[in-house]
PDB file of N, CA and C in Angstrom:
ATOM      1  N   UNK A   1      99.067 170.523 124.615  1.00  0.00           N
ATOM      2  CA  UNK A   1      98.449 169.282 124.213  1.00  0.00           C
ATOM      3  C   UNK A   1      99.242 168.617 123.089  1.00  0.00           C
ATOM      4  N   UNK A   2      99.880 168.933 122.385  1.00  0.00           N
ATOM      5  CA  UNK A   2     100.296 168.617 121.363  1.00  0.00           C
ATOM      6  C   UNK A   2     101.562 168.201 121.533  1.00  0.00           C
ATOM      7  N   UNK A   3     102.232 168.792 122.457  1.00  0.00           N
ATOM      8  CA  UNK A   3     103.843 168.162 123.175  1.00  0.00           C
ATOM      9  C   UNK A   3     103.583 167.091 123.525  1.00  0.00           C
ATOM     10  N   UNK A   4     102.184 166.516 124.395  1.00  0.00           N
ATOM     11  CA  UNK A   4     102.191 165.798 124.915  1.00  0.00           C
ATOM     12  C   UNK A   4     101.985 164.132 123.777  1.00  0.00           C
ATOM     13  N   UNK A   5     101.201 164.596 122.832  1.00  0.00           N
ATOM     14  CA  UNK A   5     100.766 164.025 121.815  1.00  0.00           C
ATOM     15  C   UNK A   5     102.388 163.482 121.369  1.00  0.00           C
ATOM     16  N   UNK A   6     102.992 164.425 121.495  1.00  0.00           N
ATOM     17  CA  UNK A   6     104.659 164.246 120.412  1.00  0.00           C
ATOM     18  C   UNK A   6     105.433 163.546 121.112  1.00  0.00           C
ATOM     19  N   UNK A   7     105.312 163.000 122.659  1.00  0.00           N
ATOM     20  CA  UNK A   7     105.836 162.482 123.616  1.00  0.00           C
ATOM     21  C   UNK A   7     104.698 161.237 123.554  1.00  0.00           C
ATOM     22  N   UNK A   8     103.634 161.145 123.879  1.00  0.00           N
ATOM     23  CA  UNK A   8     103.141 159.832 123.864  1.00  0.00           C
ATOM     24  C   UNK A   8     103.077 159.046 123.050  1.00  0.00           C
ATOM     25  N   UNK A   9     103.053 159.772 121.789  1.00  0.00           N
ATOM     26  CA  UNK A   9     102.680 158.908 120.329  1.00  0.00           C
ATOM     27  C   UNK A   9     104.501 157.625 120.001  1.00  0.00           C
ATOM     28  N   UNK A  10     105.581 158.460 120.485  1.00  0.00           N
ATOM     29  CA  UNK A  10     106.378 156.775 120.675  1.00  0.00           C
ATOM     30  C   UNK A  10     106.562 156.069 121.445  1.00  0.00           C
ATOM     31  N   UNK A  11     106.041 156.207 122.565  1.00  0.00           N
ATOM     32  CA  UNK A  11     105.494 155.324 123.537  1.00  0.00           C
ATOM     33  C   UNK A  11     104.766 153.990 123.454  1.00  0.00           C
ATOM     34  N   UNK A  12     103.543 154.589 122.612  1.00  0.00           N
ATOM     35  CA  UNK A  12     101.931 153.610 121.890  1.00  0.00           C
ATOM     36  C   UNK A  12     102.928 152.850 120.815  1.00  0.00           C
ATOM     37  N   UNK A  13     103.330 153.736 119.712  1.00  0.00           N
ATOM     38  CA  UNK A  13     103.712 153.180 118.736  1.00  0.00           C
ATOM     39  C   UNK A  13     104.217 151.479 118.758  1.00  0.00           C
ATOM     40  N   UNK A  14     104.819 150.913 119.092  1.00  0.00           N
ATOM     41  CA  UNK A  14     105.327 149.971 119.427  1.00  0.00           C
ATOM     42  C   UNK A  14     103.645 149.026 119.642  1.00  0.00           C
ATOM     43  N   UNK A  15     103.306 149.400 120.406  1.00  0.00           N
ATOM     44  CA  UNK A  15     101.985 148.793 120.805  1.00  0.00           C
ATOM     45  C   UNK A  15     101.389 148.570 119.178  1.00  0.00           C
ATOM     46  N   UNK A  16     100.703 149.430 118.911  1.00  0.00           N
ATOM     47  CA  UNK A  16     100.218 149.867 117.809  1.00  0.00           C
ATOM     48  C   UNK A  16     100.671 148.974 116.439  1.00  0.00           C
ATOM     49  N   UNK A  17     101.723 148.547 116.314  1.00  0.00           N
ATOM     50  CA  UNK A  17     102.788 148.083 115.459  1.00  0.00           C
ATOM     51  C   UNK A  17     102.228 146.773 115.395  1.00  0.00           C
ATOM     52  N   UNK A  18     102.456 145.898 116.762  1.00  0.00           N
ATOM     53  CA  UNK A  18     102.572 145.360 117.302  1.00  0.00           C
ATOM     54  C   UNK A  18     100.698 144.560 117.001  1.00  0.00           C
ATOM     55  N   UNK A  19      99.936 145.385 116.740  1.00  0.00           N
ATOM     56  CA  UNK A  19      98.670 144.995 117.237  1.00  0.00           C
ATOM     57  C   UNK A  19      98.136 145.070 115.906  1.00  0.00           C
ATOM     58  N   UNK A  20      98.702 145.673 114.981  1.00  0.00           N
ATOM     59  CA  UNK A  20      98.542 145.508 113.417  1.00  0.00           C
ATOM     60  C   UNK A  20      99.518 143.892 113.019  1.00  0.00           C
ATOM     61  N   UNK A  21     100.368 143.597 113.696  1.00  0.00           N
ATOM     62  CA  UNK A  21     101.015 142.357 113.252  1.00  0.00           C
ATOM     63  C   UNK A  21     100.217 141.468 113.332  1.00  0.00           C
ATOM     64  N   UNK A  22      99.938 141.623 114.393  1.00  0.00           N
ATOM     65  CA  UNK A  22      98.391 140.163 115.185  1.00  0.00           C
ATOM     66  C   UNK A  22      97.379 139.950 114.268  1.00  0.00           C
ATOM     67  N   UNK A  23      96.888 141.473 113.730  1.00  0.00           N
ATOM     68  CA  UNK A  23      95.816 141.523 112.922  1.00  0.00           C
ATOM     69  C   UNK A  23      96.315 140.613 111.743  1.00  0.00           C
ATOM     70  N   UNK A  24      97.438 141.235 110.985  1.00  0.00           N
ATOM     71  CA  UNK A  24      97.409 140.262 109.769  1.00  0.00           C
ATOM     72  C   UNK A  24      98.043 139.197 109.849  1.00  0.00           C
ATOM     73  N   UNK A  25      98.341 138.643 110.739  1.00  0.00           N
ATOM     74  CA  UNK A  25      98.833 137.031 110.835  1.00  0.00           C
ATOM     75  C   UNK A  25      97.466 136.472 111.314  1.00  0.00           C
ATOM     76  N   UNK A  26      96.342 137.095 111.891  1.00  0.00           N
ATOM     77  CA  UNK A  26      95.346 136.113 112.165  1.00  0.00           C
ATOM     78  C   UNK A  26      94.489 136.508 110.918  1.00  0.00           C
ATOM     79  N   UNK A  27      94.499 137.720 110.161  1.00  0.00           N
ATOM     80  CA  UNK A  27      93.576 137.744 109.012  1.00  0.00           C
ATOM     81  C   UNK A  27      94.266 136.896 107.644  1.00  0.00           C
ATOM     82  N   UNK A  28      95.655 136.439 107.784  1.00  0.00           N
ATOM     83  CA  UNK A  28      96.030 135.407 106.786  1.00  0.00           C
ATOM     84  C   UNK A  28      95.944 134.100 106.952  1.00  0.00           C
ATOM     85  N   UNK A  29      95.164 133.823 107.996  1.00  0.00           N
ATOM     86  CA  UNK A  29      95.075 132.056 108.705  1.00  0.00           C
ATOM     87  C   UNK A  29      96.511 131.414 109.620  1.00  0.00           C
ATOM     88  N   UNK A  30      97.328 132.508 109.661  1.00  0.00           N
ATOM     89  CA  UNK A  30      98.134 131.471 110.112  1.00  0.00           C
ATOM     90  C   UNK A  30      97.950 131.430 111.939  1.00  0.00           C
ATOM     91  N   UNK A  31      98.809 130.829 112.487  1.00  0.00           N
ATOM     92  CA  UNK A  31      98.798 130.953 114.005  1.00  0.00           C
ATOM     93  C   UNK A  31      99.667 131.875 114.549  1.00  0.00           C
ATOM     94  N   UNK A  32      99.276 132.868 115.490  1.00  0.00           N
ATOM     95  CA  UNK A  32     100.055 133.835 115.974  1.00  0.00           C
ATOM     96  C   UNK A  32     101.141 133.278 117.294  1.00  0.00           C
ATOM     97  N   UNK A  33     101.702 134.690 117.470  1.00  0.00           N
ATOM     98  CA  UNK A  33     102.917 134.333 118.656  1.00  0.00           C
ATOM     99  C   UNK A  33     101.811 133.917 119.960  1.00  0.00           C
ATOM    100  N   UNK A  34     102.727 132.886 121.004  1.00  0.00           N
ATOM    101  CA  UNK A  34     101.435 131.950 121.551  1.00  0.00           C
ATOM    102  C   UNK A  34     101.704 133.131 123.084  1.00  0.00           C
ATOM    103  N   UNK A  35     102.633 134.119 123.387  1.00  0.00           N
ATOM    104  CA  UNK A  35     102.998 135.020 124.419  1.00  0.00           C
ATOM    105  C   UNK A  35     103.134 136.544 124.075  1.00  0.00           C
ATOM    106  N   UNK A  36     102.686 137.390 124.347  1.00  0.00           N
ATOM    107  CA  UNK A  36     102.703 138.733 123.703  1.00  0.00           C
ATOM    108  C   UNK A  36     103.920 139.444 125.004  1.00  0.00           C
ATOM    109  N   UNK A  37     105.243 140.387 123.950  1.00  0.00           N
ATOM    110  CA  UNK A  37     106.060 140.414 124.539  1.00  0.00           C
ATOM    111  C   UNK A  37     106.086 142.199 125.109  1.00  0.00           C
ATOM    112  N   UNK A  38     105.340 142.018 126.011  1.00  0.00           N
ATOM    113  CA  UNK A  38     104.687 143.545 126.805  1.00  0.00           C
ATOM    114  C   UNK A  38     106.080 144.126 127.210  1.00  0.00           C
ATOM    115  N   UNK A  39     106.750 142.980 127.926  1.00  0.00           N
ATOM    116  CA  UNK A  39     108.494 144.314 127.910  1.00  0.00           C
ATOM    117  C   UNK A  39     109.173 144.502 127.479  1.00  0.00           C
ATOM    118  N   UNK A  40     109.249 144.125 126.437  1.00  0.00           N
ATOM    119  CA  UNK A  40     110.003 144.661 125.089  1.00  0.00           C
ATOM    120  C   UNK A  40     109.601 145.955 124.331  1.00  0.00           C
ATOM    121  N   UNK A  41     108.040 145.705 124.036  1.00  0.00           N
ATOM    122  CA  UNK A  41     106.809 146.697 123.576  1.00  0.00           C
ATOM    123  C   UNK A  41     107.139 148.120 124.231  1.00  0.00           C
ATOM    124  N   UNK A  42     106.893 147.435 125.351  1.00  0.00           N
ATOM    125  CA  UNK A  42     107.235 148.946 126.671  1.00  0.00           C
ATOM    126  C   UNK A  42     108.407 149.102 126.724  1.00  0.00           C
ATOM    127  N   UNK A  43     109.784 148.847 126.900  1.00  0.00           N
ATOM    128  CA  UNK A  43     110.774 148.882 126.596  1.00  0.00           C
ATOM    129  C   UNK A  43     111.187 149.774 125.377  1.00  0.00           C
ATOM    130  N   UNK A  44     110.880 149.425 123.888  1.00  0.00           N
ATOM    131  CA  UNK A  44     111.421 149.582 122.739  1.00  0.00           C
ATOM    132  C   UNK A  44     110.472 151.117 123.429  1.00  0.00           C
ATOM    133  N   UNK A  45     109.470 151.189 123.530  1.00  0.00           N
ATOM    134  CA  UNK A  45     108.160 152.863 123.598  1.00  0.00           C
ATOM    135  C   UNK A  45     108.723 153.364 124.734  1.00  0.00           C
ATOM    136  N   UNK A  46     109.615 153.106 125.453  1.00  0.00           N
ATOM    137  CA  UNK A  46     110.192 153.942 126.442  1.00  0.00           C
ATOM    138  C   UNK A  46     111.183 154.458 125.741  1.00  0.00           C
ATOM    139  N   UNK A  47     112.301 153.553 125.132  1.00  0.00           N
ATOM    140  CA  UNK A  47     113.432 154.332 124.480  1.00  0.00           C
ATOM    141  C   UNK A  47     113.189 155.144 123.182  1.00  0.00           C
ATOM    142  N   UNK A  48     112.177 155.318 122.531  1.00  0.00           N
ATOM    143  CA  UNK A  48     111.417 156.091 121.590  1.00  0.00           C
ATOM    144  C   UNK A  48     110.799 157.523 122.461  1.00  0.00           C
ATOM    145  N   UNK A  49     109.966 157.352 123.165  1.00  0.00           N
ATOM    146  CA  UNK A  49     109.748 158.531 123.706  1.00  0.00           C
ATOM    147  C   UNK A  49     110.829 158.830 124.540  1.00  0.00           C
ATOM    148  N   UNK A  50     112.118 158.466 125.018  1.00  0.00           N
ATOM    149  CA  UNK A  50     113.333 159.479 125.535  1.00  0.00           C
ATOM    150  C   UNK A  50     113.621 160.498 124.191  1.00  0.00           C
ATOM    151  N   UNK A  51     114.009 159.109 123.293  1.00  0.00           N
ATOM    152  CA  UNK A  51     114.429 159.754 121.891  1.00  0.00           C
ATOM    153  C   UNK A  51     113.720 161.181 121.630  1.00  0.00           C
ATOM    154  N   UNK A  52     112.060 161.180 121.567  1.00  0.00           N
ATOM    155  CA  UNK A  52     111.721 162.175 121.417  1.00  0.00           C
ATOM    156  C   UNK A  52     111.868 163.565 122.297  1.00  0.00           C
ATOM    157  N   UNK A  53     112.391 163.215 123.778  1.00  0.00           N
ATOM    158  CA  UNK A  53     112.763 164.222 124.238  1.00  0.00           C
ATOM    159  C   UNK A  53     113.586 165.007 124.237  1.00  0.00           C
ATOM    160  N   UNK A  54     114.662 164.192 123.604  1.00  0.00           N
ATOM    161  CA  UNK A  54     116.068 164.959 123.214  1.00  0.00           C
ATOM    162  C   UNK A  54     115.874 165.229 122.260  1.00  0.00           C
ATOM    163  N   UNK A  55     114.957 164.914 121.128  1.00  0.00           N
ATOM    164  CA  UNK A  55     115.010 165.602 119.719  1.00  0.00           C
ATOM    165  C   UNK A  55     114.038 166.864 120.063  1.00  0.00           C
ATOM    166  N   UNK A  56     113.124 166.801 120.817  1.00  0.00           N
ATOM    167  CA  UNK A  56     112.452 167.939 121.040  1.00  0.00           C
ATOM    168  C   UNK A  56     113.526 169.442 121.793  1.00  0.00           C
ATOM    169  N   UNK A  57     114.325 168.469 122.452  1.00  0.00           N
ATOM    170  CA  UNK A  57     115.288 169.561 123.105  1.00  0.00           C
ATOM    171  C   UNK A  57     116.390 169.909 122.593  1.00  0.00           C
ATOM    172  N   UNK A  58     116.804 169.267 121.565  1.00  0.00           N
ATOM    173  CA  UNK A  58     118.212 169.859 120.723  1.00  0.00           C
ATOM    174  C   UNK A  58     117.315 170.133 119.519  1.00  0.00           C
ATOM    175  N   UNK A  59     116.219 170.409 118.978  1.00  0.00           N
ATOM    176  CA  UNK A  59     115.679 171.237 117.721  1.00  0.00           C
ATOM    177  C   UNK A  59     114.476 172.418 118.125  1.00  0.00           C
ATOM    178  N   UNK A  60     114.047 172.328 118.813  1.00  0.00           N
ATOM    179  CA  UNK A  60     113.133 172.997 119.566  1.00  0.00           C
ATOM    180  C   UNK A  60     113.817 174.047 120.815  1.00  0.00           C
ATOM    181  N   UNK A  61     113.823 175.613 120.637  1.00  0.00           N
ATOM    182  CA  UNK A  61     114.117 176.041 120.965  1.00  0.00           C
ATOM    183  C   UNK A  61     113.182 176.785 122.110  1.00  0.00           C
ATOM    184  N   UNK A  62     113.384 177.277 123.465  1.00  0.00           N
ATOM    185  CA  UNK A  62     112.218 177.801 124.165  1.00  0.00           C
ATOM    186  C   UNK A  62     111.689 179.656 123.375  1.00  0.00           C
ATOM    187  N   UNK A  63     110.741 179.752 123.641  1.00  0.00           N
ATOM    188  CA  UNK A  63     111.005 181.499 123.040  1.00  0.00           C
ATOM    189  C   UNK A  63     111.847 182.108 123.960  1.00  0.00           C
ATOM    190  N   UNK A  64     112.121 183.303 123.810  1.00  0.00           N
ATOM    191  CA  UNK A  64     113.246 183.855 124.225  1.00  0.00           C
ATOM    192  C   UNK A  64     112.286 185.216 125.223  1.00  0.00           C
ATOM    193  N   UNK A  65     113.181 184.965 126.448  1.00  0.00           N
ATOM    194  CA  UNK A  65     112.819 185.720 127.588  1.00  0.00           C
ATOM    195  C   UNK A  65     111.682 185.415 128.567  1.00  0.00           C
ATOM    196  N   UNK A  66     110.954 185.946 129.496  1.00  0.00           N
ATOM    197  CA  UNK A  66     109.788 185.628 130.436  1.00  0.00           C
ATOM    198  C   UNK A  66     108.367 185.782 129.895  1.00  0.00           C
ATOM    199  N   UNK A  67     107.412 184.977 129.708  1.00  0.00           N
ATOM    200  CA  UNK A  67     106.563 185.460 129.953  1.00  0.00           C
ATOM    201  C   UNK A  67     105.766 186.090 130.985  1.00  0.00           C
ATOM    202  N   UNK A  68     104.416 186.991 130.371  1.00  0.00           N
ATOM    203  CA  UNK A  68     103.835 187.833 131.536  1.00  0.00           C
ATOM    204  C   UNK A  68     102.763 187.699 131.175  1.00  0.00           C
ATOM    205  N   UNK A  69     102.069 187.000 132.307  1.00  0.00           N
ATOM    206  CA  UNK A  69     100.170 186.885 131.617  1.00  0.00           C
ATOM    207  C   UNK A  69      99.803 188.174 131.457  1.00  0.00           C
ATOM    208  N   UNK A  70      98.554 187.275 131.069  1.00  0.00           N
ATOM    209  CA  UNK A  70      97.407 188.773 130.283  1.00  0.00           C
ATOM    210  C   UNK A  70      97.415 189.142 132.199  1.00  0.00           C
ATOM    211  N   UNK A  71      96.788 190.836 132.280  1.00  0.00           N
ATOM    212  CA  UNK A  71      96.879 191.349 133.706  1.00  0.00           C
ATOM    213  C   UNK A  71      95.586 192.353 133.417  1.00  0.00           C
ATOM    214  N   UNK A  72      94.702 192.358 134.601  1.00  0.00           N
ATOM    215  CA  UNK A  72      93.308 193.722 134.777  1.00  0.00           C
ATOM    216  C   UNK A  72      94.237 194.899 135.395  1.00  0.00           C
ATOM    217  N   UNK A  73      94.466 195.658 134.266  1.00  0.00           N
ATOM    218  CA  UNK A  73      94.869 197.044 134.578  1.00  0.00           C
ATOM    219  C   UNK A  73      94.332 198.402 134.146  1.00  0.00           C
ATOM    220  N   UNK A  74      93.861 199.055 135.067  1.00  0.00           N
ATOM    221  CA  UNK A  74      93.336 200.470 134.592  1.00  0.00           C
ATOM    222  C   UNK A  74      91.851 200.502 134.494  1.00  0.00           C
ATOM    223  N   UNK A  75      91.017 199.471 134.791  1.00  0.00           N
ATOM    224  CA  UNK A  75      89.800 199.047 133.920  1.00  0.00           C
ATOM    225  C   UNK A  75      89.570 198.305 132.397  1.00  0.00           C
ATOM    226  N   UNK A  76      91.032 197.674 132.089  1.00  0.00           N
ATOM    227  CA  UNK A  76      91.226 197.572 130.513  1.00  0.00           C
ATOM    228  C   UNK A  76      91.714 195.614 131.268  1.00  0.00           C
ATOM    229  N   UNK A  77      91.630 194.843 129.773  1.00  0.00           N
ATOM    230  CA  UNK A  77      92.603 194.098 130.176  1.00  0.00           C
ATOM    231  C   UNK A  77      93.940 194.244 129.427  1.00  0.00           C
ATOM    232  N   UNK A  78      95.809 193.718 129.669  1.00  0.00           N
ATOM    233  CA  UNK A  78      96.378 193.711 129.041  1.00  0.00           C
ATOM    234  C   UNK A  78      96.751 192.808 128.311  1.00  0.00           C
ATOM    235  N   UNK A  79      96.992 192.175 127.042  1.00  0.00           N
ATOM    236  CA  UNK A  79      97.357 191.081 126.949  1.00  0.00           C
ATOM    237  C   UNK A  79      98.671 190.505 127.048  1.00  0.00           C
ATOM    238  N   UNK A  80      98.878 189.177 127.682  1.00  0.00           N
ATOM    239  CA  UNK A  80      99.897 188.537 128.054  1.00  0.00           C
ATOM    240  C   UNK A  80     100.696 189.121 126.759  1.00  0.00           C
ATOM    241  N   UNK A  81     102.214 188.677 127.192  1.00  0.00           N
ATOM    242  CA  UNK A  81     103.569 189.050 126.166  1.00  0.00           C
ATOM    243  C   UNK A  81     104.618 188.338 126.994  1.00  0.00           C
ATOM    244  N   UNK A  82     105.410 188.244 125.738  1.00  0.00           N
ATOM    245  CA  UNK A  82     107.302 187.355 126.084  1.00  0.00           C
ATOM    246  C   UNK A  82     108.135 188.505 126.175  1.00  0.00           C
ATOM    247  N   UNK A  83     108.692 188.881 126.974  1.00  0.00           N
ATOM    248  CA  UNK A  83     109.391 189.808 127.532  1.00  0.00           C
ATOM    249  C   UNK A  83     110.840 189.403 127.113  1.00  0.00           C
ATOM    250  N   UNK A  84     111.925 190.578 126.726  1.00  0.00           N
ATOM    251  CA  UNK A  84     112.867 190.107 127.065  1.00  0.00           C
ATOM    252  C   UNK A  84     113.770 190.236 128.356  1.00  0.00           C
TER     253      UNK A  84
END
């Protein structure tokens, strides 16, 4: 859940940015942009969440070796482990 969080969150961002600008140009009286620029938004949050994939993959290392779920053995359970 939390990868996913680390991958979506620069995606939104842009949005997000974007939707706080609106706020304070209409909470200071003035007149806002008269076209909202959705492919750029999506654009700029696409090349942000690549970004985050390669930073997730050149600093983020996998653990090392296979995992093996938890398994019903003997009458016991075992618990899962990373094997090497």
């Amino acid at each position: 859940m939390s990868r996913l969080i680390v991958h979506l969150l620069p995606l939104l961002l842009p949005f997000a940015l974007y939707g706080l600008y609106i706020w304070h140009v209409k909470r200071s009286g003035k007149d806002g942009p008269e076209v909202t620029p959705w492919f750029w938004l999506a654009a700029i949050g696409l090349v942000l969440m690549i970004l985050s994939f390669l930073v997730y993959g050149v600093f983020f290392e996998p653990p090392p070796g296979d995992y093996a779920p938890a398994r019903f053995e003997d009458g016991r359970i075992v618990p899962g482990r990373i094997g090497q």
